[in-house]
PDB file of N, CA and C in Angstrom:
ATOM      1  N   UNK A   1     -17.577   3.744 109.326  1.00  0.00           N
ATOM      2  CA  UNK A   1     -17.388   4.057 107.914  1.00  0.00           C
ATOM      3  C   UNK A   1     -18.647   4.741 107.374  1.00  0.00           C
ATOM      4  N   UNK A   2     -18.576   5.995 106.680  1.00  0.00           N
ATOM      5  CA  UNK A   2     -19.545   6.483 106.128  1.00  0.00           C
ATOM      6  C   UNK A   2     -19.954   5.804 104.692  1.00  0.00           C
ATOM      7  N   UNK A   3     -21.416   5.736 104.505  1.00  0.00           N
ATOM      8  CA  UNK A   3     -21.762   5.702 103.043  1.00  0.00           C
ATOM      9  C   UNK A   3     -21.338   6.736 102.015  1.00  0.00           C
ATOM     10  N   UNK A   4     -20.978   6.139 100.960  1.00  0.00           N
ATOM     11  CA  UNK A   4     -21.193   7.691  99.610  1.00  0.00           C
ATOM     12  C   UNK A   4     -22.612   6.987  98.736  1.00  0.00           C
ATOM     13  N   UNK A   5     -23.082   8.196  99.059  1.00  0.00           N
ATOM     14  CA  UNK A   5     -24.343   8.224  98.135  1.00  0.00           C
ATOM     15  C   UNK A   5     -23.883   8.487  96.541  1.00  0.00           C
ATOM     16  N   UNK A   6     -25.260   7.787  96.107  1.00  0.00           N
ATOM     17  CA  UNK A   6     -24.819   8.000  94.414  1.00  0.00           C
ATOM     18  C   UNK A   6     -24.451   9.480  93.761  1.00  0.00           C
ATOM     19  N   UNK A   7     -24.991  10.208  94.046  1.00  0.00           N
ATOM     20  CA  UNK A   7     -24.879  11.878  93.555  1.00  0.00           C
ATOM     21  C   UNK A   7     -24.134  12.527  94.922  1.00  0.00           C
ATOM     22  N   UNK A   8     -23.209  12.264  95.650  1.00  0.00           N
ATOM     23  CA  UNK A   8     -22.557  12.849  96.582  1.00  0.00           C
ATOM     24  C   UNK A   8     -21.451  13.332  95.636  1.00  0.00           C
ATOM     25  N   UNK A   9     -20.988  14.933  96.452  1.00  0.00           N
ATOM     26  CA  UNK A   9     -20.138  16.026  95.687  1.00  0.00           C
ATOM     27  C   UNK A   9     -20.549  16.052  93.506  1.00  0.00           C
ATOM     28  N   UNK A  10     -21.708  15.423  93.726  1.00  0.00           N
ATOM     29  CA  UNK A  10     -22.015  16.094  92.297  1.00  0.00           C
ATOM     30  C   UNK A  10     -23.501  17.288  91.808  1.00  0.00           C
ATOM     31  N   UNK A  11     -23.749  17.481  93.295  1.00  0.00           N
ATOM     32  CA  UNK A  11     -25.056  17.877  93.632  1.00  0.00           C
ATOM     33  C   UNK A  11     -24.868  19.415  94.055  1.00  0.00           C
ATOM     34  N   UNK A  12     -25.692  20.735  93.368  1.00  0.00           N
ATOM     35  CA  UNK A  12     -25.261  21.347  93.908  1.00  0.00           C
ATOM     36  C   UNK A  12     -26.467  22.565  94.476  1.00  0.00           C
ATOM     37  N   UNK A  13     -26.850  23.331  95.676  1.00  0.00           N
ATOM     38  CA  UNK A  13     -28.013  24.077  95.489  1.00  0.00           C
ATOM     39  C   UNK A  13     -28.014  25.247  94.387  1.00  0.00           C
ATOM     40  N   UNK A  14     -28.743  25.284  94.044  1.00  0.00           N
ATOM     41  CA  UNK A  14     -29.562  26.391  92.605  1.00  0.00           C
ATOM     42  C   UNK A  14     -29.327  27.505  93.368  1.00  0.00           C
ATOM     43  N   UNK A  15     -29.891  28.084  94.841  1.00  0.00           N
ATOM     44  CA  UNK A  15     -29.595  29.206  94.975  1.00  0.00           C
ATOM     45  C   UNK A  15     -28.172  29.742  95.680  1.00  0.00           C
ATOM     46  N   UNK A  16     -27.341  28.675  96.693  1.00  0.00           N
ATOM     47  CA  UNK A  16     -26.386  29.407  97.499  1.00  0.00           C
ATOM     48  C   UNK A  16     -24.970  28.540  96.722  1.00  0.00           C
ATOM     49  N   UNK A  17     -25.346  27.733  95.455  1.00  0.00           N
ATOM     50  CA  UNK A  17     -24.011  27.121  95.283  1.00  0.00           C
ATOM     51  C   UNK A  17     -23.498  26.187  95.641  1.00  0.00           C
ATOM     52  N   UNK A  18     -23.646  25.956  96.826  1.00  0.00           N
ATOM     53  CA  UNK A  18     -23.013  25.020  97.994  1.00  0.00           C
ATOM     54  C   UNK A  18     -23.303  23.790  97.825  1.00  0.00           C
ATOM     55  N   UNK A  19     -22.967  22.206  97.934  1.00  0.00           N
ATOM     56  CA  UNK A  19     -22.899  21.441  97.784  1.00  0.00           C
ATOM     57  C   UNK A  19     -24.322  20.459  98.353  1.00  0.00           C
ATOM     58  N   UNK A  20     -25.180  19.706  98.136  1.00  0.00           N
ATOM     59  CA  UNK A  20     -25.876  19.206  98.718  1.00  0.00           C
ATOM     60  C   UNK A  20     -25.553  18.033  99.479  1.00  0.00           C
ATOM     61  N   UNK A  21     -25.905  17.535 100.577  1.00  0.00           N
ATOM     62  CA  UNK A  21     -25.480  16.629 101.642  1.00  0.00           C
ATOM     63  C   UNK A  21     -26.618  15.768 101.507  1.00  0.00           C
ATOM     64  N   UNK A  22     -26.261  14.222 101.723  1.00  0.00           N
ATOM     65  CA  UNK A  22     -27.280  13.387 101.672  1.00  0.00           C
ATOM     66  C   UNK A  22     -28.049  13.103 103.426  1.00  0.00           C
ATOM     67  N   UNK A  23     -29.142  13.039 103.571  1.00  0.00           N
ATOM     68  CA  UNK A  23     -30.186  12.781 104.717  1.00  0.00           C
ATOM     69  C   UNK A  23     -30.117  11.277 104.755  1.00  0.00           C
ATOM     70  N   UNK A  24     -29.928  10.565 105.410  1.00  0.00           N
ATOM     71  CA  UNK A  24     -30.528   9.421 105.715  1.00  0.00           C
ATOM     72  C   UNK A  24     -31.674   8.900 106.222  1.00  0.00           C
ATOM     73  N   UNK A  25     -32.504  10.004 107.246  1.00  0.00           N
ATOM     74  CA  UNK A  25     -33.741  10.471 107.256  1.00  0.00           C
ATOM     75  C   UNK A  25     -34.556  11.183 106.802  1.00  0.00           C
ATOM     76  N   UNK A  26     -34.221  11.423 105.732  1.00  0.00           N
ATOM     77  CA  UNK A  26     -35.116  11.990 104.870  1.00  0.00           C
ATOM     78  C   UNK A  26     -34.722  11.334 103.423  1.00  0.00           C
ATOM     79  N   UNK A  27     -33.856  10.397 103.429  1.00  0.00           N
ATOM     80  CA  UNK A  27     -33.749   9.339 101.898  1.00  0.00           C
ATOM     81  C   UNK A  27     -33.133  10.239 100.775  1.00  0.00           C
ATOM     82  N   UNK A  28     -32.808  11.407 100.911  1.00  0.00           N
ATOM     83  CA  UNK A  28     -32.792  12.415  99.587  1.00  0.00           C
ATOM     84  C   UNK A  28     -31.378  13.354 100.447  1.00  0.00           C
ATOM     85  N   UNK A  29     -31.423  14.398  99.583  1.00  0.00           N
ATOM     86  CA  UNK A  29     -30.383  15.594  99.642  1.00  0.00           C
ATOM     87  C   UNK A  29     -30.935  16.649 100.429  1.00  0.00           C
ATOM     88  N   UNK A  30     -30.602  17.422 100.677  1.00  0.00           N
ATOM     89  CA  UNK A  30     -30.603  18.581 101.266  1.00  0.00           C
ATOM     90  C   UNK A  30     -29.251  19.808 100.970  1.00  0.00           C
ATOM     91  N   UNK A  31     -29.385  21.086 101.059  1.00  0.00           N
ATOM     92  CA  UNK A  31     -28.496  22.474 100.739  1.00  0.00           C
ATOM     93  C   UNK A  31     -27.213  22.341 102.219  1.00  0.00           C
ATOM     94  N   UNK A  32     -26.210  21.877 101.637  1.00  0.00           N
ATOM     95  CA  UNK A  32     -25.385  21.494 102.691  1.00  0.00           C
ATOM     96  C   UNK A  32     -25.159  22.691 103.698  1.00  0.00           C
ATOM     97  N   UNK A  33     -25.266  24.277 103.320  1.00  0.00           N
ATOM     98  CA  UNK A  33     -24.977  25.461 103.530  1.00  0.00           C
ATOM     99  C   UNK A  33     -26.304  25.581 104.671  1.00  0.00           C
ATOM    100  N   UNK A  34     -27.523  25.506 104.363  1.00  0.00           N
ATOM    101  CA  UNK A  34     -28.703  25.281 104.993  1.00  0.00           C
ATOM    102  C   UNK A  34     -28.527  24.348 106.377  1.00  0.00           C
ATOM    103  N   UNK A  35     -27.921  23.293 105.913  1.00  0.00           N
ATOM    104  CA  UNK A  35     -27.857  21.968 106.716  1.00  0.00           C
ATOM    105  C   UNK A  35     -27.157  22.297 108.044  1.00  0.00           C
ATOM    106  N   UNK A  36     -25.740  23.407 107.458  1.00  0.00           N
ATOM    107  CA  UNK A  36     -24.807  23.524 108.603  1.00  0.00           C
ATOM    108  C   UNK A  36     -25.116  25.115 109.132  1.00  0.00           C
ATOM    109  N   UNK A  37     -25.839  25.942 109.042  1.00  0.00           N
ATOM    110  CA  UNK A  37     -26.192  27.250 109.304  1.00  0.00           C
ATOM    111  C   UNK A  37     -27.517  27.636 109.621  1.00  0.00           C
ATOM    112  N   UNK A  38     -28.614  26.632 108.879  1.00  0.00           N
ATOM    113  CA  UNK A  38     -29.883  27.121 109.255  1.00  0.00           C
ATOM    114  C   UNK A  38     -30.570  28.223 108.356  1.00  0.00           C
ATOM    115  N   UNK A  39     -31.654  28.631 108.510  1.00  0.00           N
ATOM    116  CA  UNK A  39     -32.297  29.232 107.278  1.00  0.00           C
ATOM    117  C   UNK A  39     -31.352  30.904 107.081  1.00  0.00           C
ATOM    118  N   UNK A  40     -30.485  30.769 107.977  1.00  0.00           N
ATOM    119  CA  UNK A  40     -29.697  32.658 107.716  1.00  0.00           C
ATOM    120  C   UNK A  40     -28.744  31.969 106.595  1.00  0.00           C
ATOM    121  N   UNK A  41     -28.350  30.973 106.317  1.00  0.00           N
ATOM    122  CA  UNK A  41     -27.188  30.964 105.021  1.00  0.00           C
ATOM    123  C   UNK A  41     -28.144  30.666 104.013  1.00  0.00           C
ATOM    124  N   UNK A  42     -29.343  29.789 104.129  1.00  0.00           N
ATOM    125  CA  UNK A  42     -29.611  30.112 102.540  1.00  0.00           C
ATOM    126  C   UNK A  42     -31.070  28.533 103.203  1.00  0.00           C
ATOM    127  N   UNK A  43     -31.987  28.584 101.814  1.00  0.00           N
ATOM    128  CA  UNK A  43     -33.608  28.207 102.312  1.00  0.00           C
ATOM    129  C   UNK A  43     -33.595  26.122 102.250  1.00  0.00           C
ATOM    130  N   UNK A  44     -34.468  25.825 103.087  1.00  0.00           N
ATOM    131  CA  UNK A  44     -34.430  24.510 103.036  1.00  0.00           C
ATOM    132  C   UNK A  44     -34.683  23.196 101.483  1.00  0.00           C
ATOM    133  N   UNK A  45     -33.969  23.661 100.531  1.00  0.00           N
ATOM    134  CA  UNK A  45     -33.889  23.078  99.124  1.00  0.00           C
ATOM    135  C   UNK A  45     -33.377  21.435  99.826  1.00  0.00           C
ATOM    136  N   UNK A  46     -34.241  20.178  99.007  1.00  0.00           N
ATOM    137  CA  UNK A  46     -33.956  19.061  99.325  1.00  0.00           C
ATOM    138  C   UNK A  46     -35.178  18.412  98.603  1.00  0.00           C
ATOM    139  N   UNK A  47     -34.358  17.235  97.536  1.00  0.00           N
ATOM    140  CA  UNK A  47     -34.879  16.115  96.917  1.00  0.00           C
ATOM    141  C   UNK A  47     -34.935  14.887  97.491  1.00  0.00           C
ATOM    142  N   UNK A  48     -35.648  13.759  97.031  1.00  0.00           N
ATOM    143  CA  UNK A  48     -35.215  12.472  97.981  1.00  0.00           C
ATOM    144  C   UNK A  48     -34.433  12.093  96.780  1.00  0.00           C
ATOM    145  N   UNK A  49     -33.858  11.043  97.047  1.00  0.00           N
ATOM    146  CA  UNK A  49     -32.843  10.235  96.281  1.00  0.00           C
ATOM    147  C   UNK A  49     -33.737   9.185  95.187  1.00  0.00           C
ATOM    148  N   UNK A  50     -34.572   9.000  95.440  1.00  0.00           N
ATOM    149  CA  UNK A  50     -35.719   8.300  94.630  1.00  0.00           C
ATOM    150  C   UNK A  50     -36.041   9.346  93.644  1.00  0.00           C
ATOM    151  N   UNK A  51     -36.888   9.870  93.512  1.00  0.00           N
ATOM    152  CA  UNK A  51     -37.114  11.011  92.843  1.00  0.00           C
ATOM    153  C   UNK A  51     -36.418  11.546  91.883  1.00  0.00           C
ATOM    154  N   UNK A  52     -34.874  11.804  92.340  1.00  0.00           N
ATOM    155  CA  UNK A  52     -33.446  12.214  91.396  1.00  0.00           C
ATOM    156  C   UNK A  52     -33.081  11.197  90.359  1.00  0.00           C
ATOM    157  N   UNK A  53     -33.177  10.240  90.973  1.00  0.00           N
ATOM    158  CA  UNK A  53     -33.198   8.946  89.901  1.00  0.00           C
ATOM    159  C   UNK A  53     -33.942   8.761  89.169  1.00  0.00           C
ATOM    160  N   UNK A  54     -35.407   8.848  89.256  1.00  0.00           N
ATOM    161  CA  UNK A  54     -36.676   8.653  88.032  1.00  0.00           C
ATOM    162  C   UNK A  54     -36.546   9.433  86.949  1.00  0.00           C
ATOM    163  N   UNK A  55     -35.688  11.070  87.605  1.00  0.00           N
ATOM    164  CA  UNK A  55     -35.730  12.382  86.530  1.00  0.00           C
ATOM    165  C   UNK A  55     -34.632  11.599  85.755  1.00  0.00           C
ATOM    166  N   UNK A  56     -33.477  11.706  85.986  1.00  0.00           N
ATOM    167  CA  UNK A  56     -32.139  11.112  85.442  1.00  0.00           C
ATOM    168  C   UNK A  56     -32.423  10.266  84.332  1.00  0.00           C
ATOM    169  N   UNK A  57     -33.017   8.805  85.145  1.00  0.00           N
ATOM    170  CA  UNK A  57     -33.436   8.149  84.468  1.00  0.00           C
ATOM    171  C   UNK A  57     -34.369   8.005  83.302  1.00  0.00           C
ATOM    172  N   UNK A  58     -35.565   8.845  83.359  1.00  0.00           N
ATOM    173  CA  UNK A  58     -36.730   9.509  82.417  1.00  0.00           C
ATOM    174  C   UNK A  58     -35.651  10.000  81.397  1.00  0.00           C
ATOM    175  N   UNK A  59     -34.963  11.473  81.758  1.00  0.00           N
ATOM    176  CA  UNK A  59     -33.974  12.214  80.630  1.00  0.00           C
ATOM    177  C   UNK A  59     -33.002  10.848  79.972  1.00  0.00           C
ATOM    178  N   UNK A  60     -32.208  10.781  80.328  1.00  0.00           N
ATOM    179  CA  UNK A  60     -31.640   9.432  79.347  1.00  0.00           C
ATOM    180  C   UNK A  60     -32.375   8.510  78.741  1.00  0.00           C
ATOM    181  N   UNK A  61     -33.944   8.165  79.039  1.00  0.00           N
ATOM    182  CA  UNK A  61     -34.683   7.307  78.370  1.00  0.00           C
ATOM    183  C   UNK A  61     -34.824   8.170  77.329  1.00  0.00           C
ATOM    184  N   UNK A  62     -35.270   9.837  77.039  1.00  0.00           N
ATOM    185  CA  UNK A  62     -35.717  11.049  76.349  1.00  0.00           C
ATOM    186  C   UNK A  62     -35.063  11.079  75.030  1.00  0.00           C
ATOM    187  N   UNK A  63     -33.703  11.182  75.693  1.00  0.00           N
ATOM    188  CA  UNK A  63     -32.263  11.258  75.332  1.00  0.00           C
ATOM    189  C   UNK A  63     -31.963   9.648  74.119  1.00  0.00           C
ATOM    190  N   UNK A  64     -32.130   8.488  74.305  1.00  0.00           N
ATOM    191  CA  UNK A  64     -31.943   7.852  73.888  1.00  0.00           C
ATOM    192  C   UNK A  64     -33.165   7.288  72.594  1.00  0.00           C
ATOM    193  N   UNK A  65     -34.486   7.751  73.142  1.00  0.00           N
ATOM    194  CA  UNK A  65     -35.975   7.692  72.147  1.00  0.00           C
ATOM    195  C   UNK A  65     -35.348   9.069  70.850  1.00  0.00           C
ATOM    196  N   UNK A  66     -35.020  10.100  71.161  1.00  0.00           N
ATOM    197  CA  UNK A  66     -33.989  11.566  70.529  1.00  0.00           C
ATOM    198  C   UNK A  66     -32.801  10.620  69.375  1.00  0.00           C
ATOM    199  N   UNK A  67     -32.488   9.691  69.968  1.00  0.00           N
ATOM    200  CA  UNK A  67     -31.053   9.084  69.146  1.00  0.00           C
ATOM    201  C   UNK A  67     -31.675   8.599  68.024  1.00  0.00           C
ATOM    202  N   UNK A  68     -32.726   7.912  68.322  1.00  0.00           N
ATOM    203  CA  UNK A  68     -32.999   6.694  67.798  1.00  0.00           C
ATOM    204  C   UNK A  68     -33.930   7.314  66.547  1.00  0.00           C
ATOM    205  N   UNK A  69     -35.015   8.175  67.147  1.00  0.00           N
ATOM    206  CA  UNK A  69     -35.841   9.004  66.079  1.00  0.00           C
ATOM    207  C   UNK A  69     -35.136   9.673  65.172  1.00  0.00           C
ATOM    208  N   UNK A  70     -34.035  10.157  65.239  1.00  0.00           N
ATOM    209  CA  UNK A  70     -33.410  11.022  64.674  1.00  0.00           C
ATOM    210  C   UNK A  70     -32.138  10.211  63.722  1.00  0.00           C
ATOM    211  N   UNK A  71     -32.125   8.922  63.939  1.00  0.00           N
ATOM    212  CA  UNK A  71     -31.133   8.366  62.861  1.00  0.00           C
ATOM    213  C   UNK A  71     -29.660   8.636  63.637  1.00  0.00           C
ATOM    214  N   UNK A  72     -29.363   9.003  64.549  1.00  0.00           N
ATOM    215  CA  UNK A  72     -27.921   9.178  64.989  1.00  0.00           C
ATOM    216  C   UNK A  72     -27.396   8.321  65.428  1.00  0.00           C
ATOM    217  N   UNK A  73     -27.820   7.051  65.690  1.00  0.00           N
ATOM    218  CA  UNK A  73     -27.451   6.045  66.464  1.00  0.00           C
ATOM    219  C   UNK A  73     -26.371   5.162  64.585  1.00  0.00           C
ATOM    220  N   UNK A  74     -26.832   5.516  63.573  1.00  0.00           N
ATOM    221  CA  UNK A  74     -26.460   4.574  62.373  1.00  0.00           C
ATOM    222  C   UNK A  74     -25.102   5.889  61.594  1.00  0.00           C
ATOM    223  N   UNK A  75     -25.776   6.784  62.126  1.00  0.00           N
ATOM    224  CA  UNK A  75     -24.685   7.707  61.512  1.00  0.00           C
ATOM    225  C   UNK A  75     -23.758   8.339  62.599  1.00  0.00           C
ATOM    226  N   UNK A  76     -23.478   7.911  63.792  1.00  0.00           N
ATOM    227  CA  UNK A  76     -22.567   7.629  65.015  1.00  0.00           C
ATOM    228  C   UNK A  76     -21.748   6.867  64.661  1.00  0.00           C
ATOM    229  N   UNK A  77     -22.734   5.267  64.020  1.00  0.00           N
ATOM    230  CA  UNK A  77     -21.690   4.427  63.711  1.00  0.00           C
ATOM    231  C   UNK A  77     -20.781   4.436  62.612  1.00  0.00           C
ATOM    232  N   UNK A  78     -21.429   4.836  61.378  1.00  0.00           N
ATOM    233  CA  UNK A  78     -20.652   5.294  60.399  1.00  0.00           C
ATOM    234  C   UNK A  78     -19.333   5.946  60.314  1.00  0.00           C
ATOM    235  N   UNK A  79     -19.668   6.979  61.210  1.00  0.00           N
ATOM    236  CA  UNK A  79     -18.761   8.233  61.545  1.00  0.00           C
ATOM    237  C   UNK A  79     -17.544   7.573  62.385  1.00  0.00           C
ATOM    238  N   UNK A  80     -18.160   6.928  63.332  1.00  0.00           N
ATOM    239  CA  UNK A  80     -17.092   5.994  64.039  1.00  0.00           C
ATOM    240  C   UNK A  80     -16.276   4.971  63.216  1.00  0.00           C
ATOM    241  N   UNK A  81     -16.628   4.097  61.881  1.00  0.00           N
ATOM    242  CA  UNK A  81     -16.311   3.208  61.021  1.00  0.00           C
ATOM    243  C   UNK A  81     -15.421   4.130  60.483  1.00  0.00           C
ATOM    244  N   UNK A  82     -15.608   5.210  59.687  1.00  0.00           N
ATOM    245  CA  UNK A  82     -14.512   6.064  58.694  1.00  0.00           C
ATOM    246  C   UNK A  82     -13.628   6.844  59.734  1.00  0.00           C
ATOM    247  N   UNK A  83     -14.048   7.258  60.862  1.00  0.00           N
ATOM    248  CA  UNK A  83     -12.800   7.442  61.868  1.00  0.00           C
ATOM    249  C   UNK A  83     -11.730   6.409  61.689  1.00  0.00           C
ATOM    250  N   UNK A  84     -12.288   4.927  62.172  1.00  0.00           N
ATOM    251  CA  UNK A  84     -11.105   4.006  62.352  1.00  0.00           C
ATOM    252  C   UNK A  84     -10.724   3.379  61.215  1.00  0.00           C
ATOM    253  N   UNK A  85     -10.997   3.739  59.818  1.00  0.00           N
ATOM    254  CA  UNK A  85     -10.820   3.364  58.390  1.00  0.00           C
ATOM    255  C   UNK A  85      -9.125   4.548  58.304  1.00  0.00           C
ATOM    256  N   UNK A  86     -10.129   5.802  58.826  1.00  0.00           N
ATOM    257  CA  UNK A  86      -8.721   7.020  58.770  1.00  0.00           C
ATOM    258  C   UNK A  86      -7.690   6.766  59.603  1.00  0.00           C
ATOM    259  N   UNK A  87      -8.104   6.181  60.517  1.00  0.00           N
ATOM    260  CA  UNK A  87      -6.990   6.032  61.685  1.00  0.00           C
ATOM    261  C   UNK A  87      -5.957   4.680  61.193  1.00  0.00           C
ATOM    262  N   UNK A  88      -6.391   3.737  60.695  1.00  0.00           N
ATOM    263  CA  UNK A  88      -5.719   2.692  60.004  1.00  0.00           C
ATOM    264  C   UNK A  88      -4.555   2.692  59.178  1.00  0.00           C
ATOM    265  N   UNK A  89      -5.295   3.813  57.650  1.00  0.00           N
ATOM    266  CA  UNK A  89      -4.518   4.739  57.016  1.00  0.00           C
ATOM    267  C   UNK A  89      -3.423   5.085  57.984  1.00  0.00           C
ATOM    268  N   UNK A  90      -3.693   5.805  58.436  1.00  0.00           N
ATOM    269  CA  UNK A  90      -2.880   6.851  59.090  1.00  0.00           C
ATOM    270  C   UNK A  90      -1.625   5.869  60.100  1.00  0.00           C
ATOM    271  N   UNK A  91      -2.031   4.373  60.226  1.00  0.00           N
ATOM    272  CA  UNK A  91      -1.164   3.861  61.156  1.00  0.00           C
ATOM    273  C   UNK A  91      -0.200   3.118  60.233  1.00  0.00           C
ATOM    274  N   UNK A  92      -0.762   2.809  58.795  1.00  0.00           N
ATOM    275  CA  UNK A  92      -0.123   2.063  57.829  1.00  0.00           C
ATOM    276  C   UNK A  92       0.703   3.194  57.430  1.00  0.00           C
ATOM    277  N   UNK A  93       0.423   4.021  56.976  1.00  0.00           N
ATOM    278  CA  UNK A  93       1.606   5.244  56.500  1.00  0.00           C
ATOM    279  C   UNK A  93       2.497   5.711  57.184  1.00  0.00           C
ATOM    280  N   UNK A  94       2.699   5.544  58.736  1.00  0.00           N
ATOM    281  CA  UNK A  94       3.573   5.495  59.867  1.00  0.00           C
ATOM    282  C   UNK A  94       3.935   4.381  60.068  1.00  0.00           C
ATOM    283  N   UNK A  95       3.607   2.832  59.750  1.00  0.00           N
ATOM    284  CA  UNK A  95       4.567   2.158  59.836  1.00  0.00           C
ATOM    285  C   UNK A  95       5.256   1.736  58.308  1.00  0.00           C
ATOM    286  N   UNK A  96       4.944   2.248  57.629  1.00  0.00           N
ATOM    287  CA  UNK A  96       5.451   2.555  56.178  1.00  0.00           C
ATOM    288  C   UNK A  96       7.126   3.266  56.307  1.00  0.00           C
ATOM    289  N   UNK A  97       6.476   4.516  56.377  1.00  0.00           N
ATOM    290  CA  UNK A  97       7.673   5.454  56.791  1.00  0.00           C
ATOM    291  C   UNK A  97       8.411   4.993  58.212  1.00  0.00           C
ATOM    292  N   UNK A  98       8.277   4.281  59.164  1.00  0.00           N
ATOM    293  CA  UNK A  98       9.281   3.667  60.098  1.00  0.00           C
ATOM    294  C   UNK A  98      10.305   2.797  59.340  1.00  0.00           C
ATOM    295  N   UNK A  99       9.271   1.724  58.714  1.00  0.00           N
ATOM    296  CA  UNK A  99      10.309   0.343  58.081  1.00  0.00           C
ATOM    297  C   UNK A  99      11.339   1.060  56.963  1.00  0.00           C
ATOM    298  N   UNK A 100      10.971   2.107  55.909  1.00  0.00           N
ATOM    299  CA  UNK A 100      11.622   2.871  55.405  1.00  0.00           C
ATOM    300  C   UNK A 100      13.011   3.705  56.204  1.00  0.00           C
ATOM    301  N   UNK A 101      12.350   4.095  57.460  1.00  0.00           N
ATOM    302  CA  UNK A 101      13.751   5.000  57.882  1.00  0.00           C
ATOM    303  C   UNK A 101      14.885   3.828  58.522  1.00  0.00           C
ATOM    304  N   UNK A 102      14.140   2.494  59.017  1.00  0.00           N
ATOM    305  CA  UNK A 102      14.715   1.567  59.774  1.00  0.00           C
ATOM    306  C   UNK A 102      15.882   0.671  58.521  1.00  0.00           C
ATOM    307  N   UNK A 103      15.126   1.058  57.461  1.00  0.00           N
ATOM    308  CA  UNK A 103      15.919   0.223  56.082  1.00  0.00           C
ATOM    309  C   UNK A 103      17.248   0.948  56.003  1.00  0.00           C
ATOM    310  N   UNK A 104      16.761   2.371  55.974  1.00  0.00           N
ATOM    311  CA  UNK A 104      17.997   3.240  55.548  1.00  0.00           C
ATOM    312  C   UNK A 104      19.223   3.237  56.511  1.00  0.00           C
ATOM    313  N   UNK A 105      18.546   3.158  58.135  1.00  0.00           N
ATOM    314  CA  UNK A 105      19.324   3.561  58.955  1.00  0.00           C
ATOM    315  C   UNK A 105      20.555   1.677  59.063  1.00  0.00           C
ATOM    316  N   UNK A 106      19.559   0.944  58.778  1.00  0.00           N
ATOM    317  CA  UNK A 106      20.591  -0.651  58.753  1.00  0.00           C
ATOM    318  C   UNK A 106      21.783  -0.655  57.875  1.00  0.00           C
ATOM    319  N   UNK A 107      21.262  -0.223  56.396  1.00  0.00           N
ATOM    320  CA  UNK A 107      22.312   0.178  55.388  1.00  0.00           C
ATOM    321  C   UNK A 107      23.111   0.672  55.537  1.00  0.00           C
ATOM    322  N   UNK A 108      22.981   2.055  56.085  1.00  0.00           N
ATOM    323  CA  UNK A 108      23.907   2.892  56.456  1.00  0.00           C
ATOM    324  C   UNK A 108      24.715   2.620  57.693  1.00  0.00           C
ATOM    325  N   UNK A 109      24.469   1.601  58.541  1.00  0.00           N
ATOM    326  CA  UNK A 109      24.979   0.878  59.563  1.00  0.00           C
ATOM    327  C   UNK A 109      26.020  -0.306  59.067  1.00  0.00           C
ATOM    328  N   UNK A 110      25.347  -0.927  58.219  1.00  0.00           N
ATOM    329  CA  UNK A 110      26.287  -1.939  57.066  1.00  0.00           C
ATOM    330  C   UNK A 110      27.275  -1.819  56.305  1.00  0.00           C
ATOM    331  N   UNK A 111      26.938  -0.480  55.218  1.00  0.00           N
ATOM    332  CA  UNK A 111      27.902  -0.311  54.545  1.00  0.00           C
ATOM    333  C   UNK A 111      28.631   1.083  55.415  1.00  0.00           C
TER     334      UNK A 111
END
């Protein structure tokens, strides 16, 4: 049984396109195109798997210090609160107009 690495088929080389393949001896990625052809398809590009993670990880720390400085984290929630305030509305006035058509349609079943 093979491993899937964490960033397998989401990895891709910068210069030939091609997908990066994980090393197990070398802990990191490598230019899958490189890997299976040699330096005539395209040049030896390869991260370790450690490394990819610190960046990742660093940017989403960046990313989340960005939320927080900037007030978006309270006006996310807001925005999210009057979404589901509208959406409520919007479910009461559809079951409004159901019990309404369901009234008419009994009546008219009755009489």
């Amino acid at each position: 049984m093979t491993d899937t690495h964490l960033f397998t088929n989401h990895m891709y080389c910068s210069d030939c396109g091609k997908g990066m393949w994980y090393r197990q001896n070398r802990h990191g990625y490598i230019c899958g195109f490189y890997a299976k052809h040699g330096t005539i398809a395209c040049t030896n590009h390869a991260i370790k798997e450690q490394d990819l993670k610190n960046v990742i990880l660093r940017r989403i720390k960046n990313m989340a210090e960005f939320i927080h400085e900037q007030g978006l984290e309270s006006k996310l929630r807001n925005l999210d609160q009057r979404h589901a305030e509208h959406s409520q509305e919007e479910l009461q006035e559809i079951n409004e107009k159901l019990a309404g058509h369901l009234e008419k349609s009994v009546s008219t079943f009755i009489y």
